[in-house]
Structure formats: C-alpha cells, structure tokens
PDB file of N, CA and C in Angstrom:
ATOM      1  N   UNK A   1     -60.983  43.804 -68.408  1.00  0.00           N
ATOM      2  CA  UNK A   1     -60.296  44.604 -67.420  1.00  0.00           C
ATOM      3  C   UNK A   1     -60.098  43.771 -66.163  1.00  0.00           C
ATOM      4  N   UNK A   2     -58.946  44.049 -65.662  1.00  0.00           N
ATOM      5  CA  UNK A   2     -58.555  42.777 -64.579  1.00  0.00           C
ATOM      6  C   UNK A   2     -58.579  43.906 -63.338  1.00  0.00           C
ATOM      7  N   UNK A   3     -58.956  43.383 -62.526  1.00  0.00           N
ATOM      8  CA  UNK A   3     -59.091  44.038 -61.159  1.00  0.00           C
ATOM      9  C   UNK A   3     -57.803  43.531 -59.950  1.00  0.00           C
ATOM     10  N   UNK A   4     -56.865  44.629 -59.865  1.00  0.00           N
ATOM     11  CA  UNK A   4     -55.508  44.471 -59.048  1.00  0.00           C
ATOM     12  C   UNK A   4     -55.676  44.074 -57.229  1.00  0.00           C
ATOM     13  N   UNK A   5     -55.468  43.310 -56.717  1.00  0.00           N
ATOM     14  CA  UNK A   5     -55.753  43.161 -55.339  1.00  0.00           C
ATOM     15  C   UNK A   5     -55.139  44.080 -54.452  1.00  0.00           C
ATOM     16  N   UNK A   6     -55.719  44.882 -53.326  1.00  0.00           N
ATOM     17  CA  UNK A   6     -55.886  45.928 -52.406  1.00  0.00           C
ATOM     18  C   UNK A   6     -54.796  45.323 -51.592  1.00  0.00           C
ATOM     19  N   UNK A   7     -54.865  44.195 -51.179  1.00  0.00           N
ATOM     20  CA  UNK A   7     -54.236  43.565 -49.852  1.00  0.00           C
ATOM     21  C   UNK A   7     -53.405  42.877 -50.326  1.00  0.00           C
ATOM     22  N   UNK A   8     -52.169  43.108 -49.559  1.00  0.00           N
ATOM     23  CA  UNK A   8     -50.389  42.441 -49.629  1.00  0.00           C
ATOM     24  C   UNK A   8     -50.508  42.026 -48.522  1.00  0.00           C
ATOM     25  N   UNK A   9     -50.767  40.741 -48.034  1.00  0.00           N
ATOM     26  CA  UNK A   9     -49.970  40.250 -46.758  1.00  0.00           C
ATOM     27  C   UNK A   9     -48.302  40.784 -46.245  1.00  0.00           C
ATOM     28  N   UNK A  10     -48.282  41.134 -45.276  1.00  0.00           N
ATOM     29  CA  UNK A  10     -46.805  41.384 -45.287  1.00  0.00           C
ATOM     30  C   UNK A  10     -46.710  40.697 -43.527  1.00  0.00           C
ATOM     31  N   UNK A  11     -45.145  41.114 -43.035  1.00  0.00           N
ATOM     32  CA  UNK A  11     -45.073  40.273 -41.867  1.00  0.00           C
ATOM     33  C   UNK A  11     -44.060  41.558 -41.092  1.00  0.00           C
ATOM     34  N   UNK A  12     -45.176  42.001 -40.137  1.00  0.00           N
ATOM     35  CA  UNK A  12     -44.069  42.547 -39.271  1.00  0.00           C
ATOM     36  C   UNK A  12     -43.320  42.460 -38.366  1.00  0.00           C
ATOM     37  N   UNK A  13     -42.046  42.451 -37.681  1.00  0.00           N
ATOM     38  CA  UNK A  13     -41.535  42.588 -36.215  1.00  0.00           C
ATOM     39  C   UNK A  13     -42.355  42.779 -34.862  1.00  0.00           C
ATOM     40  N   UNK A  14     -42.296  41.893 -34.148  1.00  0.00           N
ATOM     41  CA  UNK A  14     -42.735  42.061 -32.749  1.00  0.00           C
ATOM     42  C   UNK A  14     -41.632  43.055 -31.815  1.00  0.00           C
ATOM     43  N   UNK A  15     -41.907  43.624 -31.365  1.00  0.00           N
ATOM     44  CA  UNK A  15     -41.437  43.977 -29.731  1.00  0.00           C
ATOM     45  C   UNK A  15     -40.519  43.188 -29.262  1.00  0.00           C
ATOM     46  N   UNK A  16     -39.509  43.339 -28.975  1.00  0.00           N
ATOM     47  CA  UNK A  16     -38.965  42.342 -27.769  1.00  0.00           C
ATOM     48  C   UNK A  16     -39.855  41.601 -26.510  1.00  0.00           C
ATOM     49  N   UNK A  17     -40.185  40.415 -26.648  1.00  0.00           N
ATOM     50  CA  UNK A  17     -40.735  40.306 -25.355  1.00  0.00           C
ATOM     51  C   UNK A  17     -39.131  39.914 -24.094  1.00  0.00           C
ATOM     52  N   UNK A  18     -39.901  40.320 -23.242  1.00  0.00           N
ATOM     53  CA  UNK A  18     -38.477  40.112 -21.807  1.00  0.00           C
ATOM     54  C   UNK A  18     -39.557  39.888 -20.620  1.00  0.00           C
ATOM     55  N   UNK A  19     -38.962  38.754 -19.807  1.00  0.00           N
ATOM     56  CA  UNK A  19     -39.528  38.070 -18.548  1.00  0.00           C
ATOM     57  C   UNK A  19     -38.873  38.656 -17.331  1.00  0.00           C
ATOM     58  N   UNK A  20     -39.155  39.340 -16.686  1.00  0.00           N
ATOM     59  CA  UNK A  20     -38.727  39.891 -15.591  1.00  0.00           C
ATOM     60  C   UNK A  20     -38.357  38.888 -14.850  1.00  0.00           C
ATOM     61  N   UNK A  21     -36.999  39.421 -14.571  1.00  0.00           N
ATOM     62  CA  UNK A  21     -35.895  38.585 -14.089  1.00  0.00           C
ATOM     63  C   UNK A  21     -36.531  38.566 -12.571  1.00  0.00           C
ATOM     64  N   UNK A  22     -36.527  37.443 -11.501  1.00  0.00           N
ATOM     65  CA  UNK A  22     -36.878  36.999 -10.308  1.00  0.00           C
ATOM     66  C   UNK A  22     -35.897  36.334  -9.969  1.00  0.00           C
ATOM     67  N   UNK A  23     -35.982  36.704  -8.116  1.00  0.00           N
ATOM     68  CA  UNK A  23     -35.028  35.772  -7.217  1.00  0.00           C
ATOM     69  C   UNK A  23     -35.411  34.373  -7.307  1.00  0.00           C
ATOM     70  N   UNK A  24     -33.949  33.964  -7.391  1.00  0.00           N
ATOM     71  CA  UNK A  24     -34.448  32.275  -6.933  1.00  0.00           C
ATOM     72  C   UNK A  24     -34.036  31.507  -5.981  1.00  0.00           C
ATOM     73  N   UNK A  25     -34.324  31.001  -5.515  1.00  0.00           N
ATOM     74  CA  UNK A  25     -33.725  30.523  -4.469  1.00  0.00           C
ATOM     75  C   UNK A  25     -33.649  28.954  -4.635  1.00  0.00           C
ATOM     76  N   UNK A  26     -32.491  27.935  -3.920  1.00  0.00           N
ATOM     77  CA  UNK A  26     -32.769  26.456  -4.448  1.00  0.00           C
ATOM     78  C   UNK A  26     -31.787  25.931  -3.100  1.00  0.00           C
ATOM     79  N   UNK A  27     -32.108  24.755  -2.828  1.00  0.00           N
ATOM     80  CA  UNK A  27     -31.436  23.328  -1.845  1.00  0.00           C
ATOM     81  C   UNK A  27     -30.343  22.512  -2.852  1.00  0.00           C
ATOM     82  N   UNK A  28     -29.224  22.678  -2.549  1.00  0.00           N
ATOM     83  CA  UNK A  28     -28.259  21.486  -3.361  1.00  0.00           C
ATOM     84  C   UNK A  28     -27.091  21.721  -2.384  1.00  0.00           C
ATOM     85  N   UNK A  29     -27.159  20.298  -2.259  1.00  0.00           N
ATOM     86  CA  UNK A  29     -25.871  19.344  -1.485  1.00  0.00           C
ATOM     87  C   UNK A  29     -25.774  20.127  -0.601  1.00  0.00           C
ATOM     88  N   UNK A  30     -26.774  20.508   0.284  1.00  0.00           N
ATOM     89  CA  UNK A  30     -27.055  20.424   1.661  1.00  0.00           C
ATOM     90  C   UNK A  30     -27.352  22.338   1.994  1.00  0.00           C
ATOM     91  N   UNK A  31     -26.468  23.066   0.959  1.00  0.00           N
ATOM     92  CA  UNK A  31     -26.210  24.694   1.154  1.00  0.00           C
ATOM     93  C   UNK A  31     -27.978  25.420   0.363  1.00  0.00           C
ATOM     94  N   UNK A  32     -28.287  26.208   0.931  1.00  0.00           N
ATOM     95  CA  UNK A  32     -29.723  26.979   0.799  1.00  0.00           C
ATOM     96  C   UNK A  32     -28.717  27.868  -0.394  1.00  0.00           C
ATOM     97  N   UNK A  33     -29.100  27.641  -1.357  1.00  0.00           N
ATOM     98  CA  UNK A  33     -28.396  29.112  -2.364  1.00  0.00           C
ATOM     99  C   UNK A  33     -29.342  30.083  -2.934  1.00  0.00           C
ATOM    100  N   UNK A  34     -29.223  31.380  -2.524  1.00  0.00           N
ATOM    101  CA  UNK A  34     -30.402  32.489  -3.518  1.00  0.00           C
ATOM    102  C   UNK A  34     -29.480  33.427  -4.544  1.00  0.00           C
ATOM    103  N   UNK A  35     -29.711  33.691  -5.709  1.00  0.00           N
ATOM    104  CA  UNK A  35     -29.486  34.137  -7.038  1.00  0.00           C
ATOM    105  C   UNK A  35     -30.143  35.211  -7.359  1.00  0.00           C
ATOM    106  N   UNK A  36     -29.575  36.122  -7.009  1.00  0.00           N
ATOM    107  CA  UNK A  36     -30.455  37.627  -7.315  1.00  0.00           C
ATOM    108  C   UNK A  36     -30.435  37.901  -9.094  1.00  0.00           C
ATOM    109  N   UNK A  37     -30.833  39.286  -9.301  1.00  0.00           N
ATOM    110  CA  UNK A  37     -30.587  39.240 -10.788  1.00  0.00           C
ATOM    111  C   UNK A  37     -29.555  40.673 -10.881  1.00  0.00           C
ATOM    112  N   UNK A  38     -29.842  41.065 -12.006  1.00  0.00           N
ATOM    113  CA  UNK A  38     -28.409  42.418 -12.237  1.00  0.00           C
ATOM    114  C   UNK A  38     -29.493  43.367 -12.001  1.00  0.00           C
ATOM    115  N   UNK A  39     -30.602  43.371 -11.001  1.00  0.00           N
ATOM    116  CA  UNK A  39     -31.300  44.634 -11.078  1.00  0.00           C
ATOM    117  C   UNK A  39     -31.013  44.698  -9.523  1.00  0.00           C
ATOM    118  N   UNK A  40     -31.381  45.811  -8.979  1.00  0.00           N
ATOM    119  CA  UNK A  40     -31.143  46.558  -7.750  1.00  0.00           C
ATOM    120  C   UNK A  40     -32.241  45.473  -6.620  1.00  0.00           C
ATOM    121  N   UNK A  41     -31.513  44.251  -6.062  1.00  0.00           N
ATOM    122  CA  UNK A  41     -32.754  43.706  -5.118  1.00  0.00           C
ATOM    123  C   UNK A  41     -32.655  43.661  -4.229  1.00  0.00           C
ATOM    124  N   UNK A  42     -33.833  43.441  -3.769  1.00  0.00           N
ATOM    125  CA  UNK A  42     -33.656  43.380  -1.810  1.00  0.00           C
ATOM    126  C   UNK A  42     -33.741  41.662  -1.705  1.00  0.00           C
ATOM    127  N   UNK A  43     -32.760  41.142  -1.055  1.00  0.00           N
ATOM    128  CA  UNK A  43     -33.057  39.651  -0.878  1.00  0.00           C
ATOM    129  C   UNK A  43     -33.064  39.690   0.907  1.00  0.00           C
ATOM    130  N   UNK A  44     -34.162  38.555   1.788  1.00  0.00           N
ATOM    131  CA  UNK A  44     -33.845  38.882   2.747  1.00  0.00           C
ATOM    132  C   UNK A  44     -34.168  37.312   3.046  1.00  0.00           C
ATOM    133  N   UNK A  45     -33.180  36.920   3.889  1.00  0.00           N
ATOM    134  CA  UNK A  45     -33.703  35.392   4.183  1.00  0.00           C
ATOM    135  C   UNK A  45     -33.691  35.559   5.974  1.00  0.00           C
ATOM    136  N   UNK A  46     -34.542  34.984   6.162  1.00  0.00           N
ATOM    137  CA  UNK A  46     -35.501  34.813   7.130  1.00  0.00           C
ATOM    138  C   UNK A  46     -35.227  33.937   7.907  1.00  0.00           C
ATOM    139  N   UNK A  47     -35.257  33.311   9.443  1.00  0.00           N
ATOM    140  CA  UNK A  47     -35.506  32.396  10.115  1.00  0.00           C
ATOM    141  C   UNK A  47     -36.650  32.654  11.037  1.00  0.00           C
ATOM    142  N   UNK A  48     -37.173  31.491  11.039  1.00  0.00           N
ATOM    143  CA  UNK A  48     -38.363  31.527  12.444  1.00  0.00           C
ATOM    144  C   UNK A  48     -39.259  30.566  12.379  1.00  0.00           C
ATOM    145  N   UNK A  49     -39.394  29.758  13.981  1.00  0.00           N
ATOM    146  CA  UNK A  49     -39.406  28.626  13.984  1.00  0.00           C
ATOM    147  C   UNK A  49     -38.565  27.603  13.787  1.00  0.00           C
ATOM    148  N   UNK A  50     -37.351  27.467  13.958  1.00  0.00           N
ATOM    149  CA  UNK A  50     -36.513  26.681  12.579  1.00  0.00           C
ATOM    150  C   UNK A  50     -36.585  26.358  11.151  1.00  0.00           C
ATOM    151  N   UNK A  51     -37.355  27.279  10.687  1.00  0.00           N
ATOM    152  CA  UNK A  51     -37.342  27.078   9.303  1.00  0.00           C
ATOM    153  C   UNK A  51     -36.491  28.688   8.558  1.00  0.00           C
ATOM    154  N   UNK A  52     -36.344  28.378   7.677  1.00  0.00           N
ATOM    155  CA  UNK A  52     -35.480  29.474   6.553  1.00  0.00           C
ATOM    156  C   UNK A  52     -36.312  29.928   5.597  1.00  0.00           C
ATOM    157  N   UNK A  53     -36.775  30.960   5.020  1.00  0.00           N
ATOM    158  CA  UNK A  53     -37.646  30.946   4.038  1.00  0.00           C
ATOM    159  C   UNK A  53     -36.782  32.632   3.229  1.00  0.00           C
ATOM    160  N   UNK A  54     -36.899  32.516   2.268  1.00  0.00           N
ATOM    161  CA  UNK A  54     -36.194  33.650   1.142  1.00  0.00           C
ATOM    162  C   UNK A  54     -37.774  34.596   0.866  1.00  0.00           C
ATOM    163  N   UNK A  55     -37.317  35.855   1.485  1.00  0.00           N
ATOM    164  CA  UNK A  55     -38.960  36.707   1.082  1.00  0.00           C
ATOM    165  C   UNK A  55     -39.407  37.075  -0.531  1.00  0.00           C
ATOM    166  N   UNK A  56     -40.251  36.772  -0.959  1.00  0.00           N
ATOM    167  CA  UNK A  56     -41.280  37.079  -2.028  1.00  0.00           C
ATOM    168  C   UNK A  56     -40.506  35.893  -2.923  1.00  0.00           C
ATOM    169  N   UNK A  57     -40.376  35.113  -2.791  1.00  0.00           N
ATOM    170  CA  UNK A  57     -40.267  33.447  -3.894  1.00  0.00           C
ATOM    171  C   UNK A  57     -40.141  32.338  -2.995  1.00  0.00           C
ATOM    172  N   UNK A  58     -40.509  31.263  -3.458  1.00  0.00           N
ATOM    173  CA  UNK A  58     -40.068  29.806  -3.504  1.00  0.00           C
ATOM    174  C   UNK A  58     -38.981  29.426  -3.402  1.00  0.00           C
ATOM    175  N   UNK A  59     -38.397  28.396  -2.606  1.00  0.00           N
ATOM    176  CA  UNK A  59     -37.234  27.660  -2.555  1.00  0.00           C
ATOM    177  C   UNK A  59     -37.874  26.229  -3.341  1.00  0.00           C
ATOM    178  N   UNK A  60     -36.583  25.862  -4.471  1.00  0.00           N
ATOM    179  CA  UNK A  60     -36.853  24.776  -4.742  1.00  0.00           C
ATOM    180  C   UNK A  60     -36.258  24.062  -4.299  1.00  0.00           C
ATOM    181  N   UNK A  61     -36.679  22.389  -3.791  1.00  0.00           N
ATOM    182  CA  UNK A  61     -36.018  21.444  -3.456  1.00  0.00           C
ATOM    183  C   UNK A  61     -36.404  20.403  -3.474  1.00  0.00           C
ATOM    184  N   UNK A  62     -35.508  19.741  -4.699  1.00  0.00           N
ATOM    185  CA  UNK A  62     -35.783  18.195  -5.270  1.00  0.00           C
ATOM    186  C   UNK A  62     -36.751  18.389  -6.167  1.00  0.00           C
ATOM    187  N   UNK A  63     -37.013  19.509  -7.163  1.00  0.00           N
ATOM    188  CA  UNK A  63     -38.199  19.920  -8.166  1.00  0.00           C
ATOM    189  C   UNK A  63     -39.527  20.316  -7.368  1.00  0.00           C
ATOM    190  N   UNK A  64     -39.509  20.332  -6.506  1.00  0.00           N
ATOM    191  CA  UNK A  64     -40.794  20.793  -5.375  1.00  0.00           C
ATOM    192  C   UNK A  64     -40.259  22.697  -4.744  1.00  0.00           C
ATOM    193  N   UNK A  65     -41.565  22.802  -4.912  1.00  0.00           N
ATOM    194  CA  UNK A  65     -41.433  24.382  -4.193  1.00  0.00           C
ATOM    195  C   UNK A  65     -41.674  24.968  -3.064  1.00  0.00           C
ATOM    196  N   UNK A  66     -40.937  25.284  -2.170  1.00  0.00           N
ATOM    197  CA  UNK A  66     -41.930  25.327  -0.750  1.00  0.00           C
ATOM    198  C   UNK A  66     -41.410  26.851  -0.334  1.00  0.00           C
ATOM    199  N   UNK A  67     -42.295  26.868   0.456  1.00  0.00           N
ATOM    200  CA  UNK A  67     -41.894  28.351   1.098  1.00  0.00           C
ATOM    201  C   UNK A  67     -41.154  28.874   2.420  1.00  0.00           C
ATOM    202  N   UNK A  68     -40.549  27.593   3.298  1.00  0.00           N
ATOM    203  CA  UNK A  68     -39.488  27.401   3.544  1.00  0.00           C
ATOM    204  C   UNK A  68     -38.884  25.824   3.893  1.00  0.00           C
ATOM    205  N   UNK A  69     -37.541  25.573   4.271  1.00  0.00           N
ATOM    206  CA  UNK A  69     -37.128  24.210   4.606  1.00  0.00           C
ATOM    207  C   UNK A  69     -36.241  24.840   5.975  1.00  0.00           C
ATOM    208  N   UNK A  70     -36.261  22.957   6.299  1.00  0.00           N
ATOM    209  CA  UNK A  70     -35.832  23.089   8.055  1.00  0.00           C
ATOM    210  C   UNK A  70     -33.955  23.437   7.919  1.00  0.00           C
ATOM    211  N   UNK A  71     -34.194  24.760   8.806  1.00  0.00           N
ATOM    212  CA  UNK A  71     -32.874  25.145   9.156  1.00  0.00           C
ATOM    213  C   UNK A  71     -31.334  24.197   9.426  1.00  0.00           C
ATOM    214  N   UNK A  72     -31.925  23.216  10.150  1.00  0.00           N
ATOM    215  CA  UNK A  72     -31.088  21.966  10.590  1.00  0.00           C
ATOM    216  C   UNK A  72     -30.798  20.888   9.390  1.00  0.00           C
ATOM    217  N   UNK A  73     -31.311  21.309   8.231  1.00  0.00           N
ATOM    218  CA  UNK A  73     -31.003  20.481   7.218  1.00  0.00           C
ATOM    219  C   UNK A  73     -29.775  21.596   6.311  1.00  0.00           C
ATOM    220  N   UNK A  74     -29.855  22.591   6.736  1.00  0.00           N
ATOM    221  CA  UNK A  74     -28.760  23.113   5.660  1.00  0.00           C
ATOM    222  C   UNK A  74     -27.479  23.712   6.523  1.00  0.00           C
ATOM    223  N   UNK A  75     -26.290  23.492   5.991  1.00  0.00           N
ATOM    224  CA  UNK A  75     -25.083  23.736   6.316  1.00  0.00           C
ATOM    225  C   UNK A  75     -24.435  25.459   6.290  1.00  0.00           C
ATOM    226  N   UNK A  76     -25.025  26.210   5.374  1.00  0.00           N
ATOM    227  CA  UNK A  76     -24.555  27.142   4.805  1.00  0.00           C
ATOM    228  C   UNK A  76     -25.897  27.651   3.780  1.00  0.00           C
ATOM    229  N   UNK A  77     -25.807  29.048   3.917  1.00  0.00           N
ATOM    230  CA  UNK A  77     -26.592  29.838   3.229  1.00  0.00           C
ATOM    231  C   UNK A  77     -25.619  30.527   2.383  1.00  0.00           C
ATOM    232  N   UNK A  78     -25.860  30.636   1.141  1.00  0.00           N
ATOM    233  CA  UNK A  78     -24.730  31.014   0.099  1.00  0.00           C
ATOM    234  C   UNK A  78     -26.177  32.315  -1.320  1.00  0.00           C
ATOM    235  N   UNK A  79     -25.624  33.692  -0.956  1.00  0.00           N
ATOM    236  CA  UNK A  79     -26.149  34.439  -1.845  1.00  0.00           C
ATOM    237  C   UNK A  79     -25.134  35.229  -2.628  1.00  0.00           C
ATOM    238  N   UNK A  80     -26.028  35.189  -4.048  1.00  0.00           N
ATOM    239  CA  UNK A  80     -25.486  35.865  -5.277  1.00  0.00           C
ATOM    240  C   UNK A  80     -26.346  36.865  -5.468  1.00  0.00           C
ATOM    241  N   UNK A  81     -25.742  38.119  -5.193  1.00  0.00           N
ATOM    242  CA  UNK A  81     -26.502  39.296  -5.375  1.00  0.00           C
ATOM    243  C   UNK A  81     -26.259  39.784  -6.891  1.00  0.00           C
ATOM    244  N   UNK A  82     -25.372  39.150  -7.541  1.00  0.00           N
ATOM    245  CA  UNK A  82     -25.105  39.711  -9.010  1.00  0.00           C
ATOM    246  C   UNK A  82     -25.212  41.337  -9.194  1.00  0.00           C
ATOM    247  N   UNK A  83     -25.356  41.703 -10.376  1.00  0.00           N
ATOM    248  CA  UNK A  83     -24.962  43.428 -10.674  1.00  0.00           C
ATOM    249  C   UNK A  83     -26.008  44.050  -9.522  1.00  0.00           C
ATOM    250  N   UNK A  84     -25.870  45.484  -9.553  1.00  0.00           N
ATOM    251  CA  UNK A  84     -27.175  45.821  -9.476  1.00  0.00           C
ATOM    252  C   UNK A  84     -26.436  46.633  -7.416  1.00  0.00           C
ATOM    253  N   UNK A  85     -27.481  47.325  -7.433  1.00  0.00           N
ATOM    254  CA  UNK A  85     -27.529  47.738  -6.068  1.00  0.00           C
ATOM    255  C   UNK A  85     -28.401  47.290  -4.691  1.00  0.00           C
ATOM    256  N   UNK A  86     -27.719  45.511  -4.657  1.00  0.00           N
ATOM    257  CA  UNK A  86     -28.733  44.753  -3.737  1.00  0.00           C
ATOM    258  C   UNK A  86     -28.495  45.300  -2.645  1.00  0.00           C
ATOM    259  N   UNK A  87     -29.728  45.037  -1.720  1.00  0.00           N
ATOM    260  CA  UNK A  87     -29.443  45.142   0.037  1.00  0.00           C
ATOM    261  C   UNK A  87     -29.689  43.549   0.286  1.00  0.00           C
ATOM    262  N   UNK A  88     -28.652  43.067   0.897  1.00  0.00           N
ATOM    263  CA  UNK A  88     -29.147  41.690   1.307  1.00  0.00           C
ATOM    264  C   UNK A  88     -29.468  41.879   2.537  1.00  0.00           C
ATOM    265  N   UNK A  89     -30.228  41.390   3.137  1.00  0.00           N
ATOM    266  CA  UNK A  89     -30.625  41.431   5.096  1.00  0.00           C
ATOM    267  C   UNK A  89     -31.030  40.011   5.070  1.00  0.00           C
TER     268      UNK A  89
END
C-alpha cells in the first residue's frame, strides 16, 4: 500500500506592492526644479537666510542631498505640480 502525499507546493500571487509617490526636488543647469506627484500636494519652497529649501524632502545636487542650496546660485525656480489638487506656496 503506497501512501499519497498531503502537501502540493503551489505558488501564489502577491499583492501589488506600490512606493508612495514623494516630492522631489533637484539643481540642473542652474534652475531649482520640484516634481510633485498626481496626488493632491502641498509643495512649499522656502527662503531664509539666502538659502532655498523645498519642505518635507531633499534637494538633490550633483548626486548629493541637502536640505537647502544658496539662493544666488539658482536662476529660476521651476515647479511641476502634475495631476492632483496641489497648493503650491
């Protein structure tokens, strides 16, 4: 008498994983640019002191992250609020 095995490996589906989309902000060719996402955001960029800083993220510049750069280095502040019901201030 042969004894039938209990257990079938089988393989199920995961969940979608999804990364909550975040502001970004970045330095190129001289203009401060921030990139909202298609969700409803508040972007607010800041001066004080002479510096610029984008609230709740990092500015990248030159692969480095800082939390702000000198005002007198950028020409133009350029934001993409994309979909969504942003308030920019």
């Amino acid at each position: 008498m042969s004894v039938q095995p209990t257990f079938r490996p089988s393989v199920e589906a995961l969940e979608q994983r999804v990364v909550p989309a975040a502001i970004q902000a970045y330095v190129a060719l001289g203009n401060l640019y921030v990139l909202g996402t298609n969700n409803s955001d508040f972007i607010q960029v800041t001066q004080s002191n002479q510096q610029l800083a984008v609230s709740g993220t990092q500015i990248s510049v030159n692969g480095s992250h800082v939390n702000s750069v000198n005002a007198a280095s950028i020409a133009q502040v350029i934001v993409y609020g994309y979909n969504g019901d942003d308030t920019i201030d």
